[in-house]
Every structure is written in structure tokens, then in C-alpha cells.
N, C-alpha and C. Protein backbone atom coordinates (compact mmCIF):
# COMPACT_ATOMS: atom_id res chain seq x y z
N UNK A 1 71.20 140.63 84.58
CA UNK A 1 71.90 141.15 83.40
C UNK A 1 72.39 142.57 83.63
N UNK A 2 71.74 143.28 84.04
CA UNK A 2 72.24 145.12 84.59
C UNK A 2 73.15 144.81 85.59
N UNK A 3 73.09 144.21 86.55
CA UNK A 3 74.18 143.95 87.42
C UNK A 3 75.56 143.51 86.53
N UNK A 4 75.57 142.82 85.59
CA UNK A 4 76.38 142.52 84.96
C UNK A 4 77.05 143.37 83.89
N UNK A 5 76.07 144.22 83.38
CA UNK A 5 76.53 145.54 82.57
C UNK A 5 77.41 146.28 83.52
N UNK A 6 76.77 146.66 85.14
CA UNK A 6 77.35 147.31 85.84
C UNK A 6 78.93 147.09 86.06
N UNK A 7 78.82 145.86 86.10
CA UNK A 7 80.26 145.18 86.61
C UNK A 7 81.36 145.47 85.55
N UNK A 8 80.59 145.29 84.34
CA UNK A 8 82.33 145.21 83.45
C UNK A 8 81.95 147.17 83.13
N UNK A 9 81.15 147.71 82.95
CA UNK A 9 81.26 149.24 82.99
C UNK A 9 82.56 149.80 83.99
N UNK A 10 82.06 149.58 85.41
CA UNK A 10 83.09 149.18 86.38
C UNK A 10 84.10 149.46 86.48
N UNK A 11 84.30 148.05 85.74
CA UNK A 11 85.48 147.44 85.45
C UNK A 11 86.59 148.26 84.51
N UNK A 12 85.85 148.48 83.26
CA UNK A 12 86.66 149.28 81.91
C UNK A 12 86.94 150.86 82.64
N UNK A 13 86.18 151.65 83.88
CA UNK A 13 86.00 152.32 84.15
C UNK A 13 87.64 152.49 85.01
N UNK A 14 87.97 151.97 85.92
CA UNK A 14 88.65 151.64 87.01
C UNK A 14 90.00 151.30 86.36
N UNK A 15 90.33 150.58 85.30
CA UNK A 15 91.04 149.79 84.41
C UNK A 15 91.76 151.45 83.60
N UNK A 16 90.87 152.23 83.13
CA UNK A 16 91.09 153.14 82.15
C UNK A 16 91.34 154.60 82.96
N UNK A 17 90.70 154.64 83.89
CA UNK A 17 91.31 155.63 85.03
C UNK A 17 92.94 155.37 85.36
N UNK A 18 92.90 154.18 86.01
CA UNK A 18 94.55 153.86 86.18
C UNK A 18 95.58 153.69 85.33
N UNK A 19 94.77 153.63 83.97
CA UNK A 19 96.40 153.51 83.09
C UNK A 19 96.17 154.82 82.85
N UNK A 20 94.99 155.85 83.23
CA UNK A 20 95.48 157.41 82.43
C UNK A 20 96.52 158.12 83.24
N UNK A 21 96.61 157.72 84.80
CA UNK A 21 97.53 158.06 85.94
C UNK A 21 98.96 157.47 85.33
N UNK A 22 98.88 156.22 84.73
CA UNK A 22 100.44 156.07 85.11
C UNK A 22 100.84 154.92 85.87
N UNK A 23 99.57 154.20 86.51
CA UNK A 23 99.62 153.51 87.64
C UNK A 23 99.37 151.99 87.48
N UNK A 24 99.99 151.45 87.92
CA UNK A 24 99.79 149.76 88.27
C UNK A 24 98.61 149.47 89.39
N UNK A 25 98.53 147.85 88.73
CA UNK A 25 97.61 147.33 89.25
C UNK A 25 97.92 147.73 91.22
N UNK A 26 99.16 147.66 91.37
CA UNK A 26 99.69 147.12 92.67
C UNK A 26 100.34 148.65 93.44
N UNK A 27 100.23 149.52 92.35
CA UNK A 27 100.07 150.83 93.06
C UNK A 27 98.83 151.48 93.27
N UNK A 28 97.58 151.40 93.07
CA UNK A 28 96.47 151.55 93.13
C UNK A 28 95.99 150.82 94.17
N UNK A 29 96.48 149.35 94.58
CA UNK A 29 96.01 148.75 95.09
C UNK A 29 96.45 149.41 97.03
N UNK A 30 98.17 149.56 96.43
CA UNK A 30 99.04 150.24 97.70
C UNK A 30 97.94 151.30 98.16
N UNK A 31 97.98 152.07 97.12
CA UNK A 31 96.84 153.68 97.74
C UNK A 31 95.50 153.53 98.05
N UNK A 32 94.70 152.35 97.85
CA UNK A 32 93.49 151.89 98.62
C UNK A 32 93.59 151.15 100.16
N UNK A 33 94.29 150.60 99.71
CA UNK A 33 94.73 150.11 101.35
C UNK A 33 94.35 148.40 100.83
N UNK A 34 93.94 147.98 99.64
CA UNK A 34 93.86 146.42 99.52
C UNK A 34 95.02 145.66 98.71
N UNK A 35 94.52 144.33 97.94
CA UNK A 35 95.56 143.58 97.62
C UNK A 35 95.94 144.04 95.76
N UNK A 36 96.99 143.88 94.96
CA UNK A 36 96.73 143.65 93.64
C UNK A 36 95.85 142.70 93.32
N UNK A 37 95.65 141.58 93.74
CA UNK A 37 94.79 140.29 93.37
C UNK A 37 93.16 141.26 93.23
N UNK A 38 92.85 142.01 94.68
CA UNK A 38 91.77 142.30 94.35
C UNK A 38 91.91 143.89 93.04
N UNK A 39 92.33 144.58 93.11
CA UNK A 39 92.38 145.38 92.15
C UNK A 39 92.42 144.57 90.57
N UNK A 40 92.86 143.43 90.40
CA UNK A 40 92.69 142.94 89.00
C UNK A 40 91.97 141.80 89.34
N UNK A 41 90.81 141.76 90.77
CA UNK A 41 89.37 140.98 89.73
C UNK A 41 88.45 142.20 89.45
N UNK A 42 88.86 143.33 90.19
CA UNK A 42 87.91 144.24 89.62
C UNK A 42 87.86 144.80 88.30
N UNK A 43 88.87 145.20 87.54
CA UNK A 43 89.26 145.24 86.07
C UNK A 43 88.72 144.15 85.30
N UNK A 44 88.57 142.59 86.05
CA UNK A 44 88.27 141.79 84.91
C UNK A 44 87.04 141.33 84.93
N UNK A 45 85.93 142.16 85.98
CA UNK A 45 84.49 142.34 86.09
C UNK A 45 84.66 141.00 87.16
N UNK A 46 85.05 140.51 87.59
CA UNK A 46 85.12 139.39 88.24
C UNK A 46 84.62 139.89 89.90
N UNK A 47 84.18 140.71 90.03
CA UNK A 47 84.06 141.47 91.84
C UNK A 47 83.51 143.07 91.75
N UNK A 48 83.45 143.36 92.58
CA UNK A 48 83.23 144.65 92.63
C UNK A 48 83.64 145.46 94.21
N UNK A 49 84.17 146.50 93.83
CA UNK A 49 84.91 147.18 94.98
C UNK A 49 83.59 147.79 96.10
N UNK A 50 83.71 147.65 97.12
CA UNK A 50 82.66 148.26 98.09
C UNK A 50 82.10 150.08 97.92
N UNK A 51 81.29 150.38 98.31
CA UNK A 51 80.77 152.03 98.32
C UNK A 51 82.10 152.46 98.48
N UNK A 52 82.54 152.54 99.52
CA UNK A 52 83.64 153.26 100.72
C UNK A 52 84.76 153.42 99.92
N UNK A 53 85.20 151.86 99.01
CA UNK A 53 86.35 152.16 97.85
C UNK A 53 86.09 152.81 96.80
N UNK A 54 85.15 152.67 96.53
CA UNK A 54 84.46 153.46 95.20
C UNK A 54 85.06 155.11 95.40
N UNK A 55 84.30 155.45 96.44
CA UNK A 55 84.81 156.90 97.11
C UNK A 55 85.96 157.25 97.02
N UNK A 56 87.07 156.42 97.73
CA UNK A 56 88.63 156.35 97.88
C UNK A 56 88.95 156.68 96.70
N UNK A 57 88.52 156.11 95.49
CA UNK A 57 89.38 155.80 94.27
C UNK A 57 88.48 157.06 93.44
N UNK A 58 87.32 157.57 93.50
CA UNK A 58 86.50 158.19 93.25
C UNK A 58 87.53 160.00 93.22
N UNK A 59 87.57 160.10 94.50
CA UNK A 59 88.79 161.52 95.27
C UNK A 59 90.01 161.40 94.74
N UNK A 60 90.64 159.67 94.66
CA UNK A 60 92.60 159.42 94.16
C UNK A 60 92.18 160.38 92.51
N UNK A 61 91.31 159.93 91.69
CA UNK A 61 91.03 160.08 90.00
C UNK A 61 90.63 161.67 89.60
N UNK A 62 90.03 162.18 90.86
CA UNK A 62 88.98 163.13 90.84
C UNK A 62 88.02 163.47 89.82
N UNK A 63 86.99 162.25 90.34
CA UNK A 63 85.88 162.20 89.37
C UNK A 63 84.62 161.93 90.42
N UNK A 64 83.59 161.96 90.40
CA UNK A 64 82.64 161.62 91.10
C UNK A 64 82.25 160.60 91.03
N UNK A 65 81.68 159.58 92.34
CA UNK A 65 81.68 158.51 92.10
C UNK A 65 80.68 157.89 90.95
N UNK A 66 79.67 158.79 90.54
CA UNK A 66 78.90 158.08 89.55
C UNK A 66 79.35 157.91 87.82
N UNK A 67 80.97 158.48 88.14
CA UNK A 67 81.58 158.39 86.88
C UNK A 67 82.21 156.34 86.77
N UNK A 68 81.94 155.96 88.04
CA UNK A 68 82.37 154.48 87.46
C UNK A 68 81.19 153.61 87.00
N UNK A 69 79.89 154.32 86.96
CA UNK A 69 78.63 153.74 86.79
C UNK A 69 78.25 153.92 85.25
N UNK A 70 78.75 154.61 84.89
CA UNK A 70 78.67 155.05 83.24
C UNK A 70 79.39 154.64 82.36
N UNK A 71 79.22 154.29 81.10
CA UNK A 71 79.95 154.23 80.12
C UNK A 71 80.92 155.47 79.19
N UNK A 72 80.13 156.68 79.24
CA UNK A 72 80.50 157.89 78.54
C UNK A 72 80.60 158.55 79.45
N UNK A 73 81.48 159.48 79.12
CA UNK A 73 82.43 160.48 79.95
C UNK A 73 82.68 161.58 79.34
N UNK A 74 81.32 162.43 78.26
CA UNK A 74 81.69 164.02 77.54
C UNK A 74 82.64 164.70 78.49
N UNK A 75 82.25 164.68 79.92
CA UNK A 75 83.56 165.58 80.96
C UNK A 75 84.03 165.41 81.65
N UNK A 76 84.62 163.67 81.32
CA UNK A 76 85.18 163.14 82.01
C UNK A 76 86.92 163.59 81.76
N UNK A 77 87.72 163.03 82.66
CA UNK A 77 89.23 162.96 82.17
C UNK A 77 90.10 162.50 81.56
N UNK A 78 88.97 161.18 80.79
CA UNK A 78 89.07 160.65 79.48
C UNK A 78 88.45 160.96 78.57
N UNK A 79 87.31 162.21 78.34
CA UNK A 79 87.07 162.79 77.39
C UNK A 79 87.82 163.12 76.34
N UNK A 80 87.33 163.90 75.05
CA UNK A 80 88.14 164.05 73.71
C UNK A 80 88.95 163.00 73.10
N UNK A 81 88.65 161.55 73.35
CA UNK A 81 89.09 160.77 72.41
C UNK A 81 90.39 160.60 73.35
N UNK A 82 90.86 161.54 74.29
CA UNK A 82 92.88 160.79 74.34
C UNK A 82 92.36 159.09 74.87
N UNK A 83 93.70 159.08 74.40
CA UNK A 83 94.12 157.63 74.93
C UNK A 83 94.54 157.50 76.35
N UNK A 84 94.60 156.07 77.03
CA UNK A 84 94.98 156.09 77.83
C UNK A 84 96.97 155.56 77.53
N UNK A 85 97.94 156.53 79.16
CA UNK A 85 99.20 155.86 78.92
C UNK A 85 98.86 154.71 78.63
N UNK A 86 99.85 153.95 77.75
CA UNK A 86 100.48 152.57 78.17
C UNK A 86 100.17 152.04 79.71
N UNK A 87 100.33 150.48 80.03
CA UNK A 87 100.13 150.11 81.17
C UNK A 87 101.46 149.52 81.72
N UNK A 88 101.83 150.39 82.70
CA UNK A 88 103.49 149.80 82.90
C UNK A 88 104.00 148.89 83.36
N UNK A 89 104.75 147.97 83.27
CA UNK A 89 105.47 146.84 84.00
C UNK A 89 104.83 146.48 85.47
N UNK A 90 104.34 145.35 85.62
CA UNK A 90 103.45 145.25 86.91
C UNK A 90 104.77 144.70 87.42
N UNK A 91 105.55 145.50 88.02
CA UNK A 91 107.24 144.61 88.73
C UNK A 91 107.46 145.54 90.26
N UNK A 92 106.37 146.60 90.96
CA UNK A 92 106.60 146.86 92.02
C UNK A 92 106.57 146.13 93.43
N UNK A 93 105.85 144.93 92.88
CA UNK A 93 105.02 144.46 94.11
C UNK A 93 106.24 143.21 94.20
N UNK A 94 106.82 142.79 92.91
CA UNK A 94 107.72 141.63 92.94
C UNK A 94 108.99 142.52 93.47
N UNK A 95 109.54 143.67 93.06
CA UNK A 95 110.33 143.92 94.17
C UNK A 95 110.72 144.40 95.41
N UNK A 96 109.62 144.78 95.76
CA UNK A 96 108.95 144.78 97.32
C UNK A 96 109.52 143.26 98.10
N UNK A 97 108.96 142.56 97.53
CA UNK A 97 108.77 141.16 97.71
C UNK A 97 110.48 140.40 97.97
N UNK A 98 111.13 140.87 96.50
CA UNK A 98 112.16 140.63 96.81
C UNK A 98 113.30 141.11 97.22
N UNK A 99 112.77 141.97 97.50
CA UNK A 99 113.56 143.02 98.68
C UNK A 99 113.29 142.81 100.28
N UNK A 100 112.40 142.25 100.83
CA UNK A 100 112.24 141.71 102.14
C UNK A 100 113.23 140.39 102.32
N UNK A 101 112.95 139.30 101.33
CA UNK A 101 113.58 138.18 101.23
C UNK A 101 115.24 138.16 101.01
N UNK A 102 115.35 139.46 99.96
CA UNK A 102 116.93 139.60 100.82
C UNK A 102 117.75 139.83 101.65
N UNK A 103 116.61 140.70 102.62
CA UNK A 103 117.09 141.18 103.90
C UNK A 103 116.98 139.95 104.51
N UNK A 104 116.05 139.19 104.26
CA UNK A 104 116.07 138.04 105.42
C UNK A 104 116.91 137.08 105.22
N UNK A 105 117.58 136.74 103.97
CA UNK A 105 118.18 136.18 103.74
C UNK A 105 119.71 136.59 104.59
N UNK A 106 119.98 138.10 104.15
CA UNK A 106 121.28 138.61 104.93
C UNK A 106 121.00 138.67 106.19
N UNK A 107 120.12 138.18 106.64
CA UNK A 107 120.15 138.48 108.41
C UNK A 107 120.78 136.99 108.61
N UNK A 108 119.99 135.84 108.05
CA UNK A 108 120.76 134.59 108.52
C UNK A 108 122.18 134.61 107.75
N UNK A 109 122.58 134.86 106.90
CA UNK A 109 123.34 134.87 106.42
C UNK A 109 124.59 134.84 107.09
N UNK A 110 124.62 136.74 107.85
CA UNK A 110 125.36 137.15 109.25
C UNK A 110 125.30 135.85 110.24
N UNK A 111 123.98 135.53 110.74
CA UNK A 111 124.04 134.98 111.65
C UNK A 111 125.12 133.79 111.63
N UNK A 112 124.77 133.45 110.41
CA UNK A 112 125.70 131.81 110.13
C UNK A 112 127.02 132.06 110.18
N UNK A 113 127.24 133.35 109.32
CA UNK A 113 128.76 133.36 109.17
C UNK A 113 129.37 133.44 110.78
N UNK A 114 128.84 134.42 111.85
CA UNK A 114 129.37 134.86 113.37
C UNK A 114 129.39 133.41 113.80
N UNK A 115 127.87 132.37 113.86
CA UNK A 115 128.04 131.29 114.25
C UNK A 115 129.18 130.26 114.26
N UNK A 116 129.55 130.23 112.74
CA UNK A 116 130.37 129.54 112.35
C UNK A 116 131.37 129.83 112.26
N UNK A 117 132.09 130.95 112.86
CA UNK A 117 133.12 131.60 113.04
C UNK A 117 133.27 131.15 114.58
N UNK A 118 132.76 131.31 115.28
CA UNK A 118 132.70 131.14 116.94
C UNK A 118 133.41 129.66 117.29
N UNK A 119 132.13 128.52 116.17
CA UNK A 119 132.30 127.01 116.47
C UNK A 119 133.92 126.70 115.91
N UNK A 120 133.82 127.54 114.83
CA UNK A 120 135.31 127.24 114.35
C UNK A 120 136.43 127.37 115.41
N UNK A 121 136.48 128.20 116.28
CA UNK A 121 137.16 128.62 117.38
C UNK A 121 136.90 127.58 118.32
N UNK A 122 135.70 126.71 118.53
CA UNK A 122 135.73 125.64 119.66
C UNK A 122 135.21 126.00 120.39
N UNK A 123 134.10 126.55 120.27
CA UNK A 123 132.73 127.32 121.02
C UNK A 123 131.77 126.95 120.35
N UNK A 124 130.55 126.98 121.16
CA UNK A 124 129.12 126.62 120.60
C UNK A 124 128.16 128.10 120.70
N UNK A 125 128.11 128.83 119.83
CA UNK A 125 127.82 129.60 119.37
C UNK A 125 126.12 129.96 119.03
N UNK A 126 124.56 129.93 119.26
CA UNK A 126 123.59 129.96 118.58
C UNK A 126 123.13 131.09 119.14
N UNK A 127 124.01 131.91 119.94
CA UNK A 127 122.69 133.26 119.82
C UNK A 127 122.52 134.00 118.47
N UNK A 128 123.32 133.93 118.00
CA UNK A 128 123.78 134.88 116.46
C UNK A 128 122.44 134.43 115.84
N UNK A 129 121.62 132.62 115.73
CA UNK A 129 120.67 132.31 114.93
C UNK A 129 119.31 131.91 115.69
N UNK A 130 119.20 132.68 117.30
CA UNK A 130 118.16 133.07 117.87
C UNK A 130 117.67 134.23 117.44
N UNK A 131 119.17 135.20 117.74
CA UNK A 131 119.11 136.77 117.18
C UNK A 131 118.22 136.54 115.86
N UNK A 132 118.82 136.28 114.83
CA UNK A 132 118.32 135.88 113.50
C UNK A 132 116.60 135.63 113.01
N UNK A 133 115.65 135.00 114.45
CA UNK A 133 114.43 134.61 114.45
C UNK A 133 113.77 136.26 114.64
N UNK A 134 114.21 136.79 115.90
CA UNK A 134 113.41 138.19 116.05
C UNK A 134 114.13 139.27 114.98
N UNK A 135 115.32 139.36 114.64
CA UNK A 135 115.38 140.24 113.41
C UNK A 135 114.80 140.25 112.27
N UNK A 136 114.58 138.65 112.31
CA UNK A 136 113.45 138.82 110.62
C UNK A 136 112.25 139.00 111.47
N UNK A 137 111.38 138.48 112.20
CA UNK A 137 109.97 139.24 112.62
C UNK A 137 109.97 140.69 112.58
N UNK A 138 111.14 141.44 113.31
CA UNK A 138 111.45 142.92 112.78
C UNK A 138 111.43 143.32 111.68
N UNK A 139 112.24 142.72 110.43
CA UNK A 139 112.05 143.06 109.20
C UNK A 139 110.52 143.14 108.56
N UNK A 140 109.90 141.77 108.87
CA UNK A 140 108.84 141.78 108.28
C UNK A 140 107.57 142.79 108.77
N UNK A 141 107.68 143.56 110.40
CA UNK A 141 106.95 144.17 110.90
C UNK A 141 107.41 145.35 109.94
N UNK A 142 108.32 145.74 109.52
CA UNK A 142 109.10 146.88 108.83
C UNK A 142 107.90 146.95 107.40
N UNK A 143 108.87 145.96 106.94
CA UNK A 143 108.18 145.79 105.35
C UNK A 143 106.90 145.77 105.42
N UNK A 144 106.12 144.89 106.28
CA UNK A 144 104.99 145.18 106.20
C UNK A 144 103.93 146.25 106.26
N UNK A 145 104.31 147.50 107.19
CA UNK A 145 103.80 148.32 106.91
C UNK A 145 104.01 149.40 106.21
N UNK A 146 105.53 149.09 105.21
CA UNK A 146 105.22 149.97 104.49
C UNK A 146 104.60 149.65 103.01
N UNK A 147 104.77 148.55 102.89
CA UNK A 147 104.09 147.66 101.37
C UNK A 147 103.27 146.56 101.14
N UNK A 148 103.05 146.36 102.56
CA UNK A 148 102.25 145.04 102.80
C UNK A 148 100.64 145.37 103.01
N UNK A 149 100.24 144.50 103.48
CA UNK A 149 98.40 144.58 103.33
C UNK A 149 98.35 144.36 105.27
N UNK A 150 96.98 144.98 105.26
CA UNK A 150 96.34 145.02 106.58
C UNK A 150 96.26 143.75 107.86
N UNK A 151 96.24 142.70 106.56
CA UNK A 151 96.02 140.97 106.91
C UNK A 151 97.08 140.82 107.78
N UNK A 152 98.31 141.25 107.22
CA UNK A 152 98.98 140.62 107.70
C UNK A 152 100.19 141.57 108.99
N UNK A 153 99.06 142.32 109.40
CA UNK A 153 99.56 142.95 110.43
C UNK A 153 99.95 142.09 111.79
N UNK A 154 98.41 141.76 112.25
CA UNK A 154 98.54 141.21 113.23
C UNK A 154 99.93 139.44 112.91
N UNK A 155 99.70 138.66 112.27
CA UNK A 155 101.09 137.64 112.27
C UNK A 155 102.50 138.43 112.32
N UNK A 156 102.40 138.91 111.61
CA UNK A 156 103.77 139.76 111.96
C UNK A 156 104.37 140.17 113.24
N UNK A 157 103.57 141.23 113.66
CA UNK A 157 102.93 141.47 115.03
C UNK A 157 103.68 140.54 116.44
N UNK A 158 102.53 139.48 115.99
CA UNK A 158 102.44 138.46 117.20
C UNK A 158 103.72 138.00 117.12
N UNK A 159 104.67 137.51 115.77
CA UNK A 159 105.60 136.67 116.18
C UNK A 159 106.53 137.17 116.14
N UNK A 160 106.70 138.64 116.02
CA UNK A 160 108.01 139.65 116.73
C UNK A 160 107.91 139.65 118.38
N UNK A 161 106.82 139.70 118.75
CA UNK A 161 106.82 139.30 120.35
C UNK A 161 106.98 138.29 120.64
N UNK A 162 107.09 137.04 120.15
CA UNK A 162 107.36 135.66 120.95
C UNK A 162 108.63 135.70 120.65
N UNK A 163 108.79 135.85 119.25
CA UNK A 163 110.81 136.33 118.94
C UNK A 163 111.21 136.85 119.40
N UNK A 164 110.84 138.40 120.22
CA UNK A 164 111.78 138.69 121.34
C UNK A 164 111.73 138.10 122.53
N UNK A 165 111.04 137.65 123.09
CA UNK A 165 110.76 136.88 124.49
C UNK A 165 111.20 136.14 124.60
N UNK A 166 111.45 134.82 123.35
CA UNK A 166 112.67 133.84 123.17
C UNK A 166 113.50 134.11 123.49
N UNK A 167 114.15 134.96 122.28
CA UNK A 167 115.60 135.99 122.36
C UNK A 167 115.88 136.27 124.34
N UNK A 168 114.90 137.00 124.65
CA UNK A 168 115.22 137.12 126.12
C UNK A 168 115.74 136.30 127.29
N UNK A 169 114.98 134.90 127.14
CA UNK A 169 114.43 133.80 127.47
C UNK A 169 116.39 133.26 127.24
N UNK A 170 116.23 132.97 126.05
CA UNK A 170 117.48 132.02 125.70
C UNK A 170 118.65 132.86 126.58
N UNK A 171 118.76 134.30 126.25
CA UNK A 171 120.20 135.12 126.86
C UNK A 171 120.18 134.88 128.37
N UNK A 172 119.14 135.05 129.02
CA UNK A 172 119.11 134.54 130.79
C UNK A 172 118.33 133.63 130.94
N UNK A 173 119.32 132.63 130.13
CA UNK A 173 118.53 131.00 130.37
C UNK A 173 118.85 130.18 131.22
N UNK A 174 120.15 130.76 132.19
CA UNK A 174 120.87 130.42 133.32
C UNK A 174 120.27 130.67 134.49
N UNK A 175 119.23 131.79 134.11
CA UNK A 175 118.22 132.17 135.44
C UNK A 175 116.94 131.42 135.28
N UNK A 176 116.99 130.25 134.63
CA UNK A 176 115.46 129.59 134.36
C UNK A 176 114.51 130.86 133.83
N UNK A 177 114.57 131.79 133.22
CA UNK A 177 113.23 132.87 132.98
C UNK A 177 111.89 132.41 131.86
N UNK A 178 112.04 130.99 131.33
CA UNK A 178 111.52 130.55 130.60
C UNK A 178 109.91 130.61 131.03
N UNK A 179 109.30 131.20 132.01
CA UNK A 179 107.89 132.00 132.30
C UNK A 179 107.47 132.68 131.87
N UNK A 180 108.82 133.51 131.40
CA UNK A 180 108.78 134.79 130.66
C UNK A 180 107.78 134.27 129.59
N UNK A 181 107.65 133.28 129.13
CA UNK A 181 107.41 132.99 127.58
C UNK A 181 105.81 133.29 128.02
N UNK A 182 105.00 133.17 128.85
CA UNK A 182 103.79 133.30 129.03
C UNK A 182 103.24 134.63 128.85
N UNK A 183 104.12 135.96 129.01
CA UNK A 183 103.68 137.12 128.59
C UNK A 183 103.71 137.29 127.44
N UNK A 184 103.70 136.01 126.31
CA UNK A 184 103.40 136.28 124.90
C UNK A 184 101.96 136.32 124.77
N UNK A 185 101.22 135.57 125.92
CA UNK A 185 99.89 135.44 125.42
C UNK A 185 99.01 136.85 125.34
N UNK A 186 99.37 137.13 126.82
CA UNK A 186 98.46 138.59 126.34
C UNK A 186 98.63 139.94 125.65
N UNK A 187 100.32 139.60 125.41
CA UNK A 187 100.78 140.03 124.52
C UNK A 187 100.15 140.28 122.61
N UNK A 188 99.85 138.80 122.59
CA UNK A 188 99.21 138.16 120.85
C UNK A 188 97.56 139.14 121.35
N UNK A 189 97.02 138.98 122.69
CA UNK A 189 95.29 139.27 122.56
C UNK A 189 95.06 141.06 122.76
N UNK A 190 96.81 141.44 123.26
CA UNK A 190 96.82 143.31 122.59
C UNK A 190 97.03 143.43 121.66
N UNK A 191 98.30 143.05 121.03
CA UNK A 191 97.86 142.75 119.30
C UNK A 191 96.31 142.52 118.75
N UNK A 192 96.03 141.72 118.44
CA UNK A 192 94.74 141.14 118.06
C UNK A 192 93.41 142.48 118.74
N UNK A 193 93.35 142.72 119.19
CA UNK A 193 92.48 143.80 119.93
C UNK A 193 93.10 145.50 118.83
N UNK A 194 94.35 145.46 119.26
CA UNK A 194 94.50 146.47 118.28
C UNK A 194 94.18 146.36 116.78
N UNK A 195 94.34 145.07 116.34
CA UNK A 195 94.06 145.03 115.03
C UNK A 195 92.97 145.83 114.72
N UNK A 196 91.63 144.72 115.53
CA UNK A 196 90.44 144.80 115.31
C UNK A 196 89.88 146.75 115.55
N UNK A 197 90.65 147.68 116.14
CA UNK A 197 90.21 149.13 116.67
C UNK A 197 89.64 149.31 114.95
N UNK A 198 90.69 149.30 114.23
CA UNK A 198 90.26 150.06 112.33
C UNK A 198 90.38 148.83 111.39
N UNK A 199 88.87 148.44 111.49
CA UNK A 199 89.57 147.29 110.11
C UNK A 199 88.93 147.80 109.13
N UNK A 200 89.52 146.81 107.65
CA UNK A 200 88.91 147.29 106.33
C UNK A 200 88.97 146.28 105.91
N UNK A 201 87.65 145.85 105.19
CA UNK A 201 87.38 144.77 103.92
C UNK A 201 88.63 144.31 103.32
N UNK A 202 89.26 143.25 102.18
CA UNK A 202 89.83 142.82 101.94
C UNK A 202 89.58 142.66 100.38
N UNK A 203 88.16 141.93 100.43
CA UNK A 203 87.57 142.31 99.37
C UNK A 203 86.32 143.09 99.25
């Protein structure tokens, strides 16, 4: 039962800090380094954030961490009765989102139109929608680190290197270099090795 007091205390704690900032679920979540999903099971007592985040978010609020353990706050930064802002439009993370997908969309887009410009001419044309495979792995290595989560470093990662090695592969495909494709492997296990140097919880 105290574990459970703890949790939604927590919870109302974490919840009422961030709307006094100004801040979304999914900007809070950006400045911890985890997901929105996990920032709103913690609000809905459903989880609880580790020591280490506690801290993080403890320094972002500037409160000490035993201010998320309490209910009352005489000197806290919700003291004197104010209210907290309003809670604003949770729409950063959806246009993040759909802002990658349009780029990727305009990368094939290009590609199709050059393609189909070429064939129209009576040429067979597909580097434009090889190109097209490693430019979006580029994009997404892009986007991802500036709005994306930790997870999904390494996929990203890995399949911008087999997308360029293709890419390589296909342009001097007259020289058989299709061996080439084997320096993806230890390629994916430096990736993967780098991942692992700094990781962080998820939840």
C-alpha cells in the first residue's frame, strides 16, 4: 500500500512540475533521454522512473529529489496555492514524426520522377531508387538523433551501412564487387559495440 501511495505522489509530483514549466509529455521525455510512452505511465502511477532519472528531472525542475516523495511543498515551486500552466498540445512528437516521413517521402519521390524521366527516354534507369534506399537510412540516422530515442540508434545505424555498400556494390557492379557486401558485418558488430559503450534504461 505505501509503495502505492509512493507511486501516484510521484506521479501528481512529476505531472505538476511539468505543466508549471510549460512542457509536454514528449518534451520532458526529449530532455531525459527516454520515450513519451514512458513519461505518461509515470504521471498515471502506472511505473516509476529509476534513482538516476529522478536526479535528471530532480536538477531540469530544481528541486531536490525528495521533493517527488512528498505530497506538500510549503517551499516548493508550487507553493502559495499558484496553479499550474495549462497543459499544451501534445503535437511535438507527431511533427517530428511527420516531418521525417516527408522527407522520405521526397527522397523517393525525386527518385521516381529522375527514374521515370530516364525510362521515358528509353533507358533503364534504377540508380536514382538505390540512391533512394541509403538517403532515407541517412535521413533517419539524421532525425534520429536529433528527436528520436536511444533504441533506435543502433537500426538506423546498421542499415545506413548496408545502404551504402549496396549503393557501392550496384554503381561498380560491372567489376563483380558484390564481396564488398561482407564488410557490412563487422561493420553492424562496430555499431552494436558502440551502442553498448553508454546505455540507458528505457524504462
Amino acid at each position: 500500500m505505501a509503495h502505492r501511495n509512493y507511486q501516484k505522489i510521484i506521479a501528481e509530483n512529476i505531472a505538476a512540475l511539468r505543466r508549471s514549466q510549460g512542457m509536454t509529455q514528449a518534451g520532458l521525455a526529449e530532455r531525459l533521454g527516454y520515450s513519451d510512452k514512458s513519461v505518461s505511465k509515470w504521471e498515471r502511477g502506472e511505473g516509476l522512473p529509476d534513482i538516476l532519472c529522478l536526479k535528471a528531472m530532480a536538477d531540469l525542475f530544481g528541486v531536490p529529489v525528495d521533493y517527488f516523495l512528498t505530497s506538500e511543498h510549503p517551499d516548493g515551486p508550487l507553493a502559495g496555492g499558484e496553479s499550474p500552466e495549462p497543459e499544451p498540445q501534445e503535437e511535438y512528437a507527431v511533427s517530428h514524426r511527420n516531418i521525417t516521413l516527408v522527407s522520405i517521402a521526397g527522397t523517393w519521390l525525386l527518385a521516381a520522377i529522375v527514374s521515370v524521366s530516364v525510362r521515358i527516354g528509353g533507358k533503364m534507369f534504377v540508380l536514382p531508387l538505390v540512391a533512394a534506399v541509403a538517403v532515407t537510412a541517412l535521413l533517419l540516422v539524421i532525425f534520429n538523433s536529433v528527436w528520436g530515442r536511444r533504441a533506435w540508434i543502433f537500426p538506423t545505424v546498421t542499415f545506413l551501412c548496408w545502404s551504402v555498400l549496396f549503393l557501392l556494390c550496384w554503381i561498380l557492379r560491372a567489376h563483380s564487387p558484390w564481396l564488398l557486401m561482407i564488410l557490412g558485418i563487422p561493420a553492424t558488430v562496430v555499431v552494436w559495440l558502440a551502442c553498448r559503450i553508454r546505455q540507458h534504461p528505457e524504462e
